[in-house]
Protein backbone atom coordinates (compact mmCIF):
# COMPACT_ATOMS: atom_id res chain seq x y z
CA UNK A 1 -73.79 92.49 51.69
CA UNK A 2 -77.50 93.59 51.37
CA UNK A 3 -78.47 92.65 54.78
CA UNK A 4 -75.13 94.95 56.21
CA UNK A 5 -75.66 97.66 54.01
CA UNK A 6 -79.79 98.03 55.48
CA UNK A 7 -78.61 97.53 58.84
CA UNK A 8 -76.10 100.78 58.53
CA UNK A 9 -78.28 102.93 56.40
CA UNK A 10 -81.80 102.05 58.75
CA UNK A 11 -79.45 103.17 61.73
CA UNK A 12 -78.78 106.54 59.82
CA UNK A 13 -82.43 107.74 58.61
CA UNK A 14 -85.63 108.93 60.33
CA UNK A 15 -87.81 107.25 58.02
CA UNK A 16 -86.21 103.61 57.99
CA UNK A 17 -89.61 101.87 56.08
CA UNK A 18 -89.12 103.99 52.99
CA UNK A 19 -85.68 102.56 52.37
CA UNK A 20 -85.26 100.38 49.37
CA UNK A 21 -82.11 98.69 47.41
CA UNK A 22 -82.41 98.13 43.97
CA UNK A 23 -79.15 96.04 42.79
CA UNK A 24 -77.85 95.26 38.94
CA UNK A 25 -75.52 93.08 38.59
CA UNK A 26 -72.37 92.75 35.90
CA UNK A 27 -69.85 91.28 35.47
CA UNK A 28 -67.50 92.02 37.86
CA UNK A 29 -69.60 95.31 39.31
CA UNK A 30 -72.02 95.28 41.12
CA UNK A 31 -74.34 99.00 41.17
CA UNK A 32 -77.03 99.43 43.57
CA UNK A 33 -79.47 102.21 44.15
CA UNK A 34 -80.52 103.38 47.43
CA UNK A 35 -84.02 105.26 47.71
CA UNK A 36 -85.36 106.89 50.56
CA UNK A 37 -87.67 109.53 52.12
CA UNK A 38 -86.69 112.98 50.86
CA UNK A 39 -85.61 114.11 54.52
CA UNK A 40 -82.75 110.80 54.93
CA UNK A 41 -81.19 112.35 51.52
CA UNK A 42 -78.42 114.20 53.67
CA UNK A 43 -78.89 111.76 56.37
CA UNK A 44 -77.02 109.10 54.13
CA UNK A 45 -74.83 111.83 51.74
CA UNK A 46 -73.29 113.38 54.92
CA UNK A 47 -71.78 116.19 55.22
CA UNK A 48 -69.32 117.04 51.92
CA UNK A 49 -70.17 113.16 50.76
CA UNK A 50 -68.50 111.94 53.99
CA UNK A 51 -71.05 109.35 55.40
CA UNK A 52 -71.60 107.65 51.86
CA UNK A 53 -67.76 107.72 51.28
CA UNK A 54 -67.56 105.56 53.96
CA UNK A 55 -70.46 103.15 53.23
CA UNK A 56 -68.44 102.68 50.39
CA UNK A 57 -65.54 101.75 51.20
CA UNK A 58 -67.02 99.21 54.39
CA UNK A 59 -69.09 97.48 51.42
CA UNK A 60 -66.43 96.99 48.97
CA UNK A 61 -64.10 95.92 51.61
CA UNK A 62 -66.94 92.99 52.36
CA UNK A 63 -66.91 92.11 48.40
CA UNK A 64 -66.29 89.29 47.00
CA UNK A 65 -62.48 89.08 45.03
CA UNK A 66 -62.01 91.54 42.67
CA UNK A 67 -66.47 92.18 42.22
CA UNK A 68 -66.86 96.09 42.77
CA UNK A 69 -70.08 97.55 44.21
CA UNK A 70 -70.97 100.83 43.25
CA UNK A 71 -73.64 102.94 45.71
CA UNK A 72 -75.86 105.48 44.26
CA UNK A 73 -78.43 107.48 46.16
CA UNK A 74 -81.66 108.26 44.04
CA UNK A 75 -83.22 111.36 44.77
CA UNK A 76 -86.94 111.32 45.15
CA UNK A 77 -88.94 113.78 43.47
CA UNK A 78 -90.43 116.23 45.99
């Protein structure tokens, strides 16, 4: 799951080196935290939430059973 989700969000930013999962696992969710260059922000929201919407749904459709994954995008501080 890691290695899909980097390959789709590298393809989206300018600045793929500064990308970096963070992932906490439960018990049957799963959240991880996407950070990035300041300037990819909007790159990987999309317009009106669009792009990550769909991250989401092509990375819980590749989950395990009934594990959920939950995608947040940390903004840096400028």
């Amino acid at each position: 799951m890691e290695k899909l989700l980097l390959n789709i969000l590298r393809a989206l930013v300018q600045v793929p080196e500064d990308l970096d999962l963070q992932e906490v696992k439960g018990a049957t969710t799963t959240f991880v935290e996407i950070r990035c260059a300041l300037k990819d922000v909007g790159c990987i929201i999309g317009k009106n939430g669009k792009t990550i919407s769909a991250i989401r749904v092509l990375i819980n459709a590749t989950s395990r059973g009934d594990e959920t994954i939950v995608l947040e995008v940390i903004e840096p501080d400028a």
